[in-house]
Protein backbone atom coordinates (compact mmCIF):
# COMPACT_ATOMS: atom_id res chain seq x y z
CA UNK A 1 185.17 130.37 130.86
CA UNK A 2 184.20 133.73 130.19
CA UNK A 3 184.42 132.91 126.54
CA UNK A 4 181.58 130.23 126.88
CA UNK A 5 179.44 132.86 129.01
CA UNK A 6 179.51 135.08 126.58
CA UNK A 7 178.50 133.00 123.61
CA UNK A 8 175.85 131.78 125.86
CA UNK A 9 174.24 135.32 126.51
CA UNK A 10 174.30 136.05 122.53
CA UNK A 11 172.45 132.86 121.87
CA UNK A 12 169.66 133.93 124.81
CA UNK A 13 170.00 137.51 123.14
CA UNK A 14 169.32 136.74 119.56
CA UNK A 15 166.48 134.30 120.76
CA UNK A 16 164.39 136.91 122.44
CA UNK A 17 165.12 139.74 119.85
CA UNK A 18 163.92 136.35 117.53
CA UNK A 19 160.99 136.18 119.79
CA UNK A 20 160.13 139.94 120.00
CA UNK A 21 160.00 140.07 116.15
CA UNK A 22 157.40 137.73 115.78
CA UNK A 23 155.31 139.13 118.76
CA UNK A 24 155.74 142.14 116.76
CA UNK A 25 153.65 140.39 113.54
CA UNK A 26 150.76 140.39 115.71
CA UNK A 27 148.12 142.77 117.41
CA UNK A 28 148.79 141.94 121.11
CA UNK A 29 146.67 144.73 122.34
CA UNK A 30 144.97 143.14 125.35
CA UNK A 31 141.68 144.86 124.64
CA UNK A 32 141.24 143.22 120.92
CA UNK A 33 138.08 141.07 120.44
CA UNK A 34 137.04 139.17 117.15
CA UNK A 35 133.93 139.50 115.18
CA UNK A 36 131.83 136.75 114.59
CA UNK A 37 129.34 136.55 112.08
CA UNK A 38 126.82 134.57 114.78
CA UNK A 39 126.67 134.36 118.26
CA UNK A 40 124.77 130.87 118.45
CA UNK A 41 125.13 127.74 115.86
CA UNK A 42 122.04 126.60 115.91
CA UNK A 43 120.44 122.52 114.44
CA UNK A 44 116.93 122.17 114.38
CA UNK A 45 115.44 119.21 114.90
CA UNK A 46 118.22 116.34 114.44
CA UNK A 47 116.84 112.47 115.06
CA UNK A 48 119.03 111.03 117.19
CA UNK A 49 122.19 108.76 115.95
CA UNK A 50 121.66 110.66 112.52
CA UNK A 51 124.23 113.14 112.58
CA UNK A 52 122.97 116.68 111.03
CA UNK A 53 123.75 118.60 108.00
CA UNK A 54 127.03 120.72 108.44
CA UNK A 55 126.83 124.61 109.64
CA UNK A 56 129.73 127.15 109.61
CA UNK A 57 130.15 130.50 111.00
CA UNK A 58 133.08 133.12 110.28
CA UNK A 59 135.26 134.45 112.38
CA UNK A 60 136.36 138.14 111.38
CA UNK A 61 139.45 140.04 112.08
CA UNK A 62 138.41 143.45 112.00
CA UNK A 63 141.67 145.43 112.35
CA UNK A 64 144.40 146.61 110.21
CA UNK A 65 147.48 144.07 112.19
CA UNK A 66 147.60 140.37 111.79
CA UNK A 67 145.70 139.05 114.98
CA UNK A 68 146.91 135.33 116.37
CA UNK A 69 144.37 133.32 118.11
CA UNK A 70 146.46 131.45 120.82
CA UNK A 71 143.85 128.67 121.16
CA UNK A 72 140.50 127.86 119.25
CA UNK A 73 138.56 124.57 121.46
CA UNK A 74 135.31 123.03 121.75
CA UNK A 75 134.78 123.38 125.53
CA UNK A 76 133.25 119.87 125.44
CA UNK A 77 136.28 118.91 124.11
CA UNK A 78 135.76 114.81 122.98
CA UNK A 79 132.79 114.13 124.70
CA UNK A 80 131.12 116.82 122.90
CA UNK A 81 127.97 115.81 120.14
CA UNK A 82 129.61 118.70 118.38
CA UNK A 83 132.68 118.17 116.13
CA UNK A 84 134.70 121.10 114.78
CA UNK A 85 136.37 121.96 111.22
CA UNK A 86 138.56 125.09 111.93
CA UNK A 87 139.83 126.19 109.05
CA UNK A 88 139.83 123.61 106.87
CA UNK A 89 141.32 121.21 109.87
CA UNK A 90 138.84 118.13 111.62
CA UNK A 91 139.67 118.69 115.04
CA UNK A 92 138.28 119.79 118.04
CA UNK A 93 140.78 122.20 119.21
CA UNK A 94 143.67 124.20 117.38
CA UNK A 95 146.08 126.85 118.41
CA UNK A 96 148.01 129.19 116.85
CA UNK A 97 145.53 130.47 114.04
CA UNK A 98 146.45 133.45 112.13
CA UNK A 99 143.71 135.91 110.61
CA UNK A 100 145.52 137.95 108.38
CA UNK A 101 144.50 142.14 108.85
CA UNK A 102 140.74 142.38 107.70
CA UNK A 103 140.67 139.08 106.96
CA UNK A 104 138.75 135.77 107.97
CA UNK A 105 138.27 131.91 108.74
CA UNK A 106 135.17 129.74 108.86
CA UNK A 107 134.89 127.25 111.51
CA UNK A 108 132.14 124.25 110.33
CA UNK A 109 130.10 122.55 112.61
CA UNK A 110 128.36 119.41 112.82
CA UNK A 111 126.26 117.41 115.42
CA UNK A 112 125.25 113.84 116.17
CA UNK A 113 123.09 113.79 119.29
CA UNK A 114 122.67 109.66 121.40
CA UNK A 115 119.20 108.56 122.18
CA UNK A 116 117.91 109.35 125.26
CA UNK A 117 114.97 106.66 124.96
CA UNK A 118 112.38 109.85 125.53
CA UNK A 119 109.82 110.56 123.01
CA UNK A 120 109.77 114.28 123.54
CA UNK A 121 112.55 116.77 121.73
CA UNK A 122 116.12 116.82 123.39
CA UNK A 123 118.48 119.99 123.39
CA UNK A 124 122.05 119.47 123.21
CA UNK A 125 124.23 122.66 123.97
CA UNK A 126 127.75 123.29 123.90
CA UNK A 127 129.91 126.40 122.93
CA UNK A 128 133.28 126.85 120.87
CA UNK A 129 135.96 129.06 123.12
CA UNK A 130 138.88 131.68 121.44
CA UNK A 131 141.43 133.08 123.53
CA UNK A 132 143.27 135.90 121.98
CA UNK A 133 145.88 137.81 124.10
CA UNK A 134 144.27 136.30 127.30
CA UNK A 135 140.54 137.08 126.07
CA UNK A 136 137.92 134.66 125.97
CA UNK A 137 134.62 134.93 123.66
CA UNK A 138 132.48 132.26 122.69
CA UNK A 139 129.86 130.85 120.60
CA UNK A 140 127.24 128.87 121.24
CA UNK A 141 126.18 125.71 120.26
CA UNK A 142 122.55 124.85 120.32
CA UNK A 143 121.08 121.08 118.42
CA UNK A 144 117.38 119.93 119.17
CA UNK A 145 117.05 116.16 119.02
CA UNK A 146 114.44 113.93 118.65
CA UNK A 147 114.21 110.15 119.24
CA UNK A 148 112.50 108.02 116.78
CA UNK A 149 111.59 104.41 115.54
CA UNK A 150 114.07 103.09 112.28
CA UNK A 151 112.67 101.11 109.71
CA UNK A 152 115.59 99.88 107.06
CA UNK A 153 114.56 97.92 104.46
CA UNK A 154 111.95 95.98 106.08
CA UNK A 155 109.13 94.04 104.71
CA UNK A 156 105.87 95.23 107.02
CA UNK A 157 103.56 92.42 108.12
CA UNK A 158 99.95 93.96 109.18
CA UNK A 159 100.72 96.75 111.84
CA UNK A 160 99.66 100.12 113.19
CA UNK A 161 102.34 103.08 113.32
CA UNK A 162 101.48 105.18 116.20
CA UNK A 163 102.18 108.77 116.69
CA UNK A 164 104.43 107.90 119.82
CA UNK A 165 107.74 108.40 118.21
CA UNK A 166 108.05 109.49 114.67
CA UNK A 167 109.14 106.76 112.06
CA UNK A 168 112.50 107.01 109.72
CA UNK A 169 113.18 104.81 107.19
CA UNK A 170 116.34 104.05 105.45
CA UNK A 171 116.43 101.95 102.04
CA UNK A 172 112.16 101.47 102.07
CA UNK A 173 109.36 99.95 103.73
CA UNK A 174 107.45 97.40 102.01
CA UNK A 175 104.26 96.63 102.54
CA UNK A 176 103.15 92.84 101.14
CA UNK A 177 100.46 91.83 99.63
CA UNK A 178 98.83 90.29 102.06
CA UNK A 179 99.47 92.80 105.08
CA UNK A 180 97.96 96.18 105.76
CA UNK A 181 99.82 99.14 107.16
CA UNK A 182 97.51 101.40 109.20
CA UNK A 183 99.12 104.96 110.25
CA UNK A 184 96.96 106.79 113.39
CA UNK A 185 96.73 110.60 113.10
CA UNK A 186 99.48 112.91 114.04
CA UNK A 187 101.52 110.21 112.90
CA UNK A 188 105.39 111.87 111.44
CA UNK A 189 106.90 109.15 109.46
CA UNK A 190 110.39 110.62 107.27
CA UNK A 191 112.71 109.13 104.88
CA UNK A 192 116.26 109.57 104.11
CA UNK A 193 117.59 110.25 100.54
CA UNK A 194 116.88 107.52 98.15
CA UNK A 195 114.11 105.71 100.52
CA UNK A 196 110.37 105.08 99.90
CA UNK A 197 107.20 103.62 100.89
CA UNK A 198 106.51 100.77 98.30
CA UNK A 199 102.66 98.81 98.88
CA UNK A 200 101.53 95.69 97.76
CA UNK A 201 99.08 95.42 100.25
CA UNK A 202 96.97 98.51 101.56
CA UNK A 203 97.75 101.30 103.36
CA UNK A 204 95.20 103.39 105.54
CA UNK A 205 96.82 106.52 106.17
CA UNK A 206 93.68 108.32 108.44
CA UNK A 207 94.38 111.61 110.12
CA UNK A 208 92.31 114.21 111.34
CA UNK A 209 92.24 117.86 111.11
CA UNK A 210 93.79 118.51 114.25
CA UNK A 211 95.99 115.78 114.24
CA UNK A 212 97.11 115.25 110.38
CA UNK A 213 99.84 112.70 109.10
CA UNK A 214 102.88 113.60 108.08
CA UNK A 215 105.42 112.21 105.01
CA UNK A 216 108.57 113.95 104.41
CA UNK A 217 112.22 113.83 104.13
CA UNK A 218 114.30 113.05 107.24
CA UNK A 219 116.39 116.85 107.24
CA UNK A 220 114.07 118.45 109.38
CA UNK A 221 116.43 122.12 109.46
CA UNK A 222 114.63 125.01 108.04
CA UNK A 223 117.35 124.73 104.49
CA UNK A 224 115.30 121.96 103.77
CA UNK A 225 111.53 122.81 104.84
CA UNK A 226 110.15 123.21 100.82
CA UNK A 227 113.14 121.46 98.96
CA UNK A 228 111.50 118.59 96.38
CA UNK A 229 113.99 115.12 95.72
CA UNK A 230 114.71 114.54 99.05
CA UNK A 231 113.44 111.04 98.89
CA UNK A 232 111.80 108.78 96.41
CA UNK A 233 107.92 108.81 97.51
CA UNK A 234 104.66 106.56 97.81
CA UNK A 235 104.19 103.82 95.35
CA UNK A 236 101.21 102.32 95.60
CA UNK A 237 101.35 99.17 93.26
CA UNK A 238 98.59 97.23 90.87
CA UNK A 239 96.63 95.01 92.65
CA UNK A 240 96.72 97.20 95.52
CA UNK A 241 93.73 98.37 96.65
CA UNK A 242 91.03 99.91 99.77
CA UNK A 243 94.10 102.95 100.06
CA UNK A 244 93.32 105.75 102.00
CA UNK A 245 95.29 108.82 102.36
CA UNK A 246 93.09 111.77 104.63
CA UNK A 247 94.06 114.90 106.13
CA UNK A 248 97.78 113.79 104.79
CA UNK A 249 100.83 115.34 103.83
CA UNK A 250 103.04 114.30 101.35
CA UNK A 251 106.15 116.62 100.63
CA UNK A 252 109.30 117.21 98.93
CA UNK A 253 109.61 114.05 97.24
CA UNK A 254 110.52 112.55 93.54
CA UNK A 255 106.92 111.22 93.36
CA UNK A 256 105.08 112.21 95.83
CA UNK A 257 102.26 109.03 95.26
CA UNK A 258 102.27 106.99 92.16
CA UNK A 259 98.73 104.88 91.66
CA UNK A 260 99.59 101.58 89.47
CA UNK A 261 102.56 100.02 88.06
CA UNK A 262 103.00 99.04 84.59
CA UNK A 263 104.67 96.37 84.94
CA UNK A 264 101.95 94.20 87.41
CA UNK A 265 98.88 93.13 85.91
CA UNK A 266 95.26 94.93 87.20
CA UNK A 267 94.84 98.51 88.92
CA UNK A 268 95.89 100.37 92.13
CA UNK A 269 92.57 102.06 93.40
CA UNK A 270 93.29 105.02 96.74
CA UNK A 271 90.68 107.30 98.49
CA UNK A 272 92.51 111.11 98.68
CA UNK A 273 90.86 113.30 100.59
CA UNK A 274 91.71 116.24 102.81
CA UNK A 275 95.37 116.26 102.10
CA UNK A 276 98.34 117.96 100.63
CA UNK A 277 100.98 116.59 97.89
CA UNK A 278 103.71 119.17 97.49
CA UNK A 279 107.26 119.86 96.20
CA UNK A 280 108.06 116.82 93.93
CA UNK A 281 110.76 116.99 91.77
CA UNK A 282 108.88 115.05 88.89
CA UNK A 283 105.25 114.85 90.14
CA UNK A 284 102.55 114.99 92.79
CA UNK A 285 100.38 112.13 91.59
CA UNK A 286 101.34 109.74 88.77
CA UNK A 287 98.51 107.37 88.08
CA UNK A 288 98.68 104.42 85.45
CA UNK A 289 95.26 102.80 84.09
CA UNK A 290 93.98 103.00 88.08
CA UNK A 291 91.46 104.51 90.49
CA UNK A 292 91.21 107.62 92.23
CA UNK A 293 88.50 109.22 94.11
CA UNK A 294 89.97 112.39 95.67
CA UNK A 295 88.07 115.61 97.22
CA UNK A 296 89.21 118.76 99.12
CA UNK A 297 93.08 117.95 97.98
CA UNK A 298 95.81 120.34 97.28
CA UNK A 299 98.42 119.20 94.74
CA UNK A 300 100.93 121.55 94.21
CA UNK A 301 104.76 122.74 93.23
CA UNK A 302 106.18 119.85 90.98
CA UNK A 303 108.93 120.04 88.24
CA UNK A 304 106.89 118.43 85.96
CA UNK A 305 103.54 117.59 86.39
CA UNK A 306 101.23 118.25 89.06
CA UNK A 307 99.13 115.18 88.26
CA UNK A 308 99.77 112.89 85.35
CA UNK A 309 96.83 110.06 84.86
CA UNK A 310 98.31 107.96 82.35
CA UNK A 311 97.18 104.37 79.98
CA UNK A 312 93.26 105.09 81.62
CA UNK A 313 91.82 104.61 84.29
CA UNK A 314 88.50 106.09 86.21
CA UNK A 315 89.82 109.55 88.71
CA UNK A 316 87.17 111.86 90.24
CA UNK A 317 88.71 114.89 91.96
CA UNK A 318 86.41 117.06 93.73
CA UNK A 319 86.85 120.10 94.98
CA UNK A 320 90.48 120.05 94.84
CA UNK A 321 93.42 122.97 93.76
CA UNK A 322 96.47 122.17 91.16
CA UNK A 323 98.37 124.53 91.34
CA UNK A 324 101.98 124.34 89.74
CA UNK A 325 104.09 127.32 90.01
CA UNK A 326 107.67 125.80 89.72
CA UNK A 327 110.28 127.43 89.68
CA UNK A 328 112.34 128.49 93.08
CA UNK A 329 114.07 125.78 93.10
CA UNK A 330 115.41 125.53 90.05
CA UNK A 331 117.14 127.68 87.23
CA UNK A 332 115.05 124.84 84.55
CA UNK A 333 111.80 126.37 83.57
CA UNK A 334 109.02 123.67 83.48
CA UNK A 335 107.62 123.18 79.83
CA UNK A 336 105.01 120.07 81.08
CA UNK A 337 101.37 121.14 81.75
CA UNK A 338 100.40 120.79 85.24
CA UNK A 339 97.68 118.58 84.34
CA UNK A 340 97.88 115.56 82.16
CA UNK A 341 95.05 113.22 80.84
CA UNK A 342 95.42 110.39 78.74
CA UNK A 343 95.06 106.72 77.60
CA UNK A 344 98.54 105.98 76.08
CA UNK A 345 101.60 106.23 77.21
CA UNK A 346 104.97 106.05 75.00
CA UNK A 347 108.18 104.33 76.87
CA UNK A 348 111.51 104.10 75.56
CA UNK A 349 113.57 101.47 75.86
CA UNK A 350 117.20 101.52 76.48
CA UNK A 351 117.80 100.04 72.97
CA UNK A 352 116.37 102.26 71.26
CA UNK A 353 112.79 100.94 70.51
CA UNK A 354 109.63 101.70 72.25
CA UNK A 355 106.56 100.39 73.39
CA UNK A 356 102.89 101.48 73.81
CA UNK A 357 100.58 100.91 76.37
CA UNK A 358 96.99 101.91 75.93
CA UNK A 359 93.74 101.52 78.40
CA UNK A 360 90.52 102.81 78.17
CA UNK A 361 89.82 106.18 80.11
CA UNK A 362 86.65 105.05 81.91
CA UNK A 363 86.09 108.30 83.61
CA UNK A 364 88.25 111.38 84.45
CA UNK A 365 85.80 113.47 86.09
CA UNK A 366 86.94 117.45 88.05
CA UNK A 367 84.13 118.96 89.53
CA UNK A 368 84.15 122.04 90.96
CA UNK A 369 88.56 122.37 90.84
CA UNK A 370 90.73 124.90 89.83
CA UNK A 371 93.61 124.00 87.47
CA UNK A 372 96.29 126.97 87.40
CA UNK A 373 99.46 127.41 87.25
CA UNK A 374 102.79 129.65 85.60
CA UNK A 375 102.63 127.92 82.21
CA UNK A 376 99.83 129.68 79.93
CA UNK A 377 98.32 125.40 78.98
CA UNK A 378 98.26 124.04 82.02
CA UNK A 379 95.96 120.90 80.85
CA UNK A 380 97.39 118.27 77.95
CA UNK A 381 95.10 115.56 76.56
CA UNK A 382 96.42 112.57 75.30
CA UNK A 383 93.68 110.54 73.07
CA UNK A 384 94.41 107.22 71.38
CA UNK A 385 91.09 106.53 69.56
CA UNK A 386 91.34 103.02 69.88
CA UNK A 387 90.63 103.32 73.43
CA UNK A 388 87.92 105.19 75.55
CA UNK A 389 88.62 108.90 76.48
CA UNK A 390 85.85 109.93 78.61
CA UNK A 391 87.01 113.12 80.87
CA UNK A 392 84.51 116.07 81.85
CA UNK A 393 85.37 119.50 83.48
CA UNK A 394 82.53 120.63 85.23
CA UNK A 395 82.55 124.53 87.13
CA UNK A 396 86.09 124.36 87.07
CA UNK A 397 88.55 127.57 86.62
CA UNK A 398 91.34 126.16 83.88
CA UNK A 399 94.61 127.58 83.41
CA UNK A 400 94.66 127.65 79.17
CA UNK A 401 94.64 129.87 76.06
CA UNK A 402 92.07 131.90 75.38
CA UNK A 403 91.68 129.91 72.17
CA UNK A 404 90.87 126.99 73.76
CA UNK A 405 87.86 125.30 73.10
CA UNK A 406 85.62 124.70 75.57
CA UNK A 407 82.20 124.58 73.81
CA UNK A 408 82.28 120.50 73.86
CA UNK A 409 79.60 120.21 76.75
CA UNK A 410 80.21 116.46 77.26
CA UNK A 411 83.94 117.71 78.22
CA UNK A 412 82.98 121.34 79.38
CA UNK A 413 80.56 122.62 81.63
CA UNK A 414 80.13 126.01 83.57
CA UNK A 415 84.82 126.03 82.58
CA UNK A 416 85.62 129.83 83.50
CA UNK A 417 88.88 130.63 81.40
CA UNK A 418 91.14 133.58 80.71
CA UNK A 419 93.08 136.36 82.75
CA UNK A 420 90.37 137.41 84.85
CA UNK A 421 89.79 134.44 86.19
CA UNK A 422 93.15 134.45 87.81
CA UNK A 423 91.76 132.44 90.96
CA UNK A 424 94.43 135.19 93.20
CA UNK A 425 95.74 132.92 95.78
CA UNK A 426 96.89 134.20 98.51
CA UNK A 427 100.82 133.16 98.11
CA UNK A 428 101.50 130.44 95.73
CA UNK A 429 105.31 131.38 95.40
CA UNK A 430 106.86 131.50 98.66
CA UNK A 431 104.52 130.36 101.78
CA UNK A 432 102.83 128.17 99.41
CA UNK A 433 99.25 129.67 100.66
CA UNK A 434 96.75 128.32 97.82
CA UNK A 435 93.54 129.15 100.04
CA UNK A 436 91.91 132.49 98.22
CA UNK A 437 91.75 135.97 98.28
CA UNK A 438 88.34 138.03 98.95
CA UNK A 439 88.48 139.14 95.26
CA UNK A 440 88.94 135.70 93.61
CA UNK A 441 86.60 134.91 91.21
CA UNK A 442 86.49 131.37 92.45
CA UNK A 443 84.61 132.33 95.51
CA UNK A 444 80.80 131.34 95.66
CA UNK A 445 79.97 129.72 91.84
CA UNK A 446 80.81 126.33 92.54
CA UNK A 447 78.21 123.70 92.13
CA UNK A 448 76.09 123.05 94.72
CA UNK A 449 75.66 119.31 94.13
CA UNK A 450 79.24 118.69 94.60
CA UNK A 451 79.36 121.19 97.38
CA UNK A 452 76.53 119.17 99.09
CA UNK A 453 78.62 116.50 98.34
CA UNK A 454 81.66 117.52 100.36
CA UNK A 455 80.39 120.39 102.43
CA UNK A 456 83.84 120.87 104.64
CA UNK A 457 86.35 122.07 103.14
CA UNK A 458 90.48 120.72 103.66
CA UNK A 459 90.41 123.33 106.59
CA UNK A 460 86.82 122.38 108.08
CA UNK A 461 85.04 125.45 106.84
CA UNK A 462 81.32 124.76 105.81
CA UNK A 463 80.78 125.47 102.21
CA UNK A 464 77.12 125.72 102.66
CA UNK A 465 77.49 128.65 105.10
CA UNK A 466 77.68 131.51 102.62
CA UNK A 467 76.32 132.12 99.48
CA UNK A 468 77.40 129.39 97.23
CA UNK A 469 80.25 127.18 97.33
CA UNK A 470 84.12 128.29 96.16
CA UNK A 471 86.19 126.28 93.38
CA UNK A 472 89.55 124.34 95.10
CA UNK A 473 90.06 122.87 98.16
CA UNK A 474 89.90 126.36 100.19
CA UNK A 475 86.58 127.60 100.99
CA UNK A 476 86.76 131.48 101.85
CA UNK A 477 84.79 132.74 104.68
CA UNK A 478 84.20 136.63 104.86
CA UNK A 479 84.80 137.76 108.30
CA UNK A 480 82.74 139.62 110.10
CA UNK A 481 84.75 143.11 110.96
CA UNK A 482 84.68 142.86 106.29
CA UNK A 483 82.65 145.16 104.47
C-alpha cells in the first residue's frame, strides 16, 4: 500500500514541477499590460446588410519575457455585428495566445450592421476584451450604419429617387427608352464594384447648391474617399436625349459619364452644368459623335483623359476647369492629353483588324475654360479631312508647348499659354481644391459675353461683381480684410 502512495505522490510531484516550468515561460507579473496600437476600431459609414471592408489593429508585447494572454473575446460574443480574426484564426474568442518577448499579433476586424428601418445614421459599438494574469484591457469597437434603398439589376420604369434614403445598386440600373429617371437634390445614390447607371431613356439629375446630388462608390470609409475604379459609371446611350446633370457629383469611377454609344444609331445629347466629374480611372467624360452643352463644370483627376469627344459631335463648355493631375494613385504615369478633340476614332478588333468611324465635328466650342494639367500637351486634335473639324478656343488658359500655334483665329482667340500662366490652383494634388489663388492669372480677363452668359459661378459667386470675369468654373472674390 505504501508502495502505491508513493508512486502516486511522484506522479502529483513531477506534474506540478511540469506545471511550474511552463508558468516559468511566461511573464506572470500581475501588473503587466499590453500595448495596443489603437484604442478604438473604428467603420465609417457602413449601409446596412453590406458588411464593411476589414480593419486590424496590433497588439504589442512590450517586454523582454514571453507574455500569455489567457483569453482574447469579443464581449458581444455571437450576437455581436463584429466578427474577429485573431491571429490568423476566424473566431470570436481564443485563449491561450502567446506574444513572443517584443513581439506582436494583429487581430482583424470586420462589421455587418441589420437594418433598423430608420433613415438617419446608426452606431453600432462593441469592444474586444484581453485578460492577461487576471488583467482586463479593451478596445473599442465603433461602426456607423446607414439604411438605404437596393436597386440590383433592375430595369427603371419612369420614377423619382428621393433624398429619403440613399440608393445602392448592385449589377446596374437601367433606364428604358421610354421611361425617365428623375433624381431630387441632395439625392446620394452609390454603386458597388462592377455596377453602373446605363440610360436609354433620360435622366434629370437636378440639384441645387445647397442640396447637390451625389454618385459614388458604395465604400463610404475614408481609404476610399478619392480612389477612381470603384464602379463602372454613367452611360448615357444614342438616342438618349433632354439629360440633365446640375450641381452633380460624379466620382471615383471607370467612366465617370460617357455621351453616345457606337454601336446604336443617332446621338446622346446632356445639359452639364454646375457639377463635378472626378477620379476616373479611364475618363471623366467620353463623348462619341453627341451633344454637350456644359458651363461652370469641374472635370478633373482621370488616368487617361479628362474629356475625350470622339467621331464628332457639337460640345460647348463654358466656363468650366480640366484639370488632370494624375498620379497618386498610381505608380503609371499618364502619357494621354487631358483634352481630346476629334472626328475619328480607330477600334481594334479582337482579330486583329480594325475599323474606323468618322463624323463630322459640328462644333467644339470652350469659352472662357482653363485646360491644365501635369503633362506639358494637355490638348490632342484628331482631324480626318473627310469630315468637318470645327473647334474654337476662345479666352481660354491652355496647358501646351510654347511652340504651339495659336495664331489660327478661327481656332484661337484671346488663348493665354506658357509657364506664367500657370492658373495656381489652390490644391490640385491632394484636397483636390481647383478654385484659384489671388495671384492667378486667370482672375478677371475672361469674356464678358460668356460671363453675362453664366454670371454664377459652380459655388454661386457673381462673376459680374468685380472687375471682369475669371477663366474655370471658380470665380475668385477678394475679401475685404485683402489689400
Amino acid at each position: 500500500m505504501t508502495r502505491y502512495l508513493l508512486q502516486i505522490l511522484l506522479v502529483v510531484m513531477l506534474a506540478v514541477s511540469f506545471f511550474s516550468c511552463e508558468d516559468e515561460r511566461y511573464l506572470n507579473s500581475p501588473d503587466a499590460q499590453l500595448e495596443f496600437s489603437a484604442d478604438t476600431v473604428t467603420f465609417d459609414t457602413i449601409f446596412t446588410t453590406i458588411g464593411s471592408t476589414t480593419q486590424h489593429f496590433t497588439v504589442y508585447n512590450p517586454y523582454e519575457e514571453n507574455i500569455l494572454i489567457s483569453r482574447i473575446r469579443l464581449a458581444g460574443g455571437d450576437f455581436s455585428s463584429f466578427r474577429l480574426n485573431i491571429n490568423g484564426v476566424a473566431a470570436n474568442e481564443a485563449y491561450e495566445i502567446e506574444v513572443p518577448a517584443k513581439d506582436s499579433i494583429f487581430i482583424f476586424v470586420e462589421v455587418t450592421i441589420d437594418p433598423n428601418g430608420q433613415n438617419l445614421p446608426m452606431v453600432v459599438e462593441d469592444s474586444i476584451e484581453f485578460t492577461t494574469n487576471a488583467n482586463i484591457q479593451g478596445i473599442n469597437l465603433v461602426a456607423y450604419g446607414q439604411d438605404f434603398k437596393l436597386i440590383k439589376g433592375e430595369t427603371i420604369e419612369t420614377t423619382t429617387w428621393t433624398a429619403e434614403k440613399p440608393y445602392l445598386v448592385y449589377d446596374y440600373a437601367y433606364v428604358d427608352s421610354t421611361s425617365t429617371l428623375t433624381i431630387e437634390p441632395g439625392t446620394k445614390v452609390y454603386f458597388h464594384h462592377g455596377a453602373g447607371l446605363y440610360v436609354k431613356g433620360t435622366i434629370v439629375s437636378n440639384g441645387t447648391f445647397q442640396n447637390p446630388i451625389v454618385f459614388q462608390g458604395d465604400r463610404l470609409e475614408d481609404a476610399y474617399k478619392n480612389i477612381p475604379d470603384q464602379w463602372n459609371g454613367i452611360i448615357l446611350f444614342s438616342g438618349s436625349h433632354n439629360n440633365v446633370f446640375n450641381f452633380t457629383t460624379i466620382k471615383n469611377a471607370n467612366i465617370g459619364l460617357q455621351v453616345g454609344t457606337i454601336e446604336n444609331e443617332g446621338f446622346a445629347s446632356v445639359q452639364l452644368s454646375n457639377s463635378r466629374i472626378e477620379n476616373m480611372a479611364y475618363a471623366g467624360i467620353f463623348a462619341l459623335k453627341s451633344k454637350i452643352y456644359a458651363y461652370n463644370d469641374v472635370i478633373a483627376n482621370c488616368g487617361f483623359y479628362a474629356v475625350a469627344l470622339l467621331i464628332g459631335g457639337e460640345y460647348e463648355f463654358y466656363h468650366s476647369t480640366i484639370a488632370n493631375y494624375w498620379g497618386t494613385y498610381s505608380r503609371k504615369s499618364r502619357s494621354t492629353a487631358s483634352l481630346v478633340i476629334s472626328n475619328v476614332l480607330k477600334v481594334s478588333n479582337s482579330d486583329g483588324s480594325s475599323k474606323l468611324y468618322l463624323g463630322d465635328l459640328n462644333k467644339a466650342t470652350f469659352g472662357n475654360s482653363i485646360i491644365y494639367g501635369n503633362n506639358l500637351m494637355e490638348i490632342e486634335l484628331g482631324s480626318n479631312e473627310e469630315k468637318q473639324f470645327n473647334y474654337l478656343f476662345d479666352h481660354c488658359i491652355l496647358q501646351v508647348p510654347d511652340t504651339f500655334n495659336v495664331a489660327n483665329k478661327e481656332h484661337y482667340k484671346n488663348v493665354y499659354k506658357g509657364i506664367e500662366y500657370d492658373p495656381l490652383f489652390i490644391d490640385p494634388y491632394e484636397e483636390y481644391d481647383y478654385s484659384l489663388d489671388s495671384l492667378s492669372p486667370a482672375i478677371d480677363i475672361g469674356s464678358m459675353e460668356y460671363a453675362i452668359m453664366f454670371s454664377q459661378d459652380i459655388m454661386d459667386k457673381d462673376r459680374l461683381s468685380d472687375d471682369g470675369p475669371d477663366l474655370g468654373a471658380f470665380e475668385y472674390i477678394q475679401k475685404k480684410n485683402e489689400d
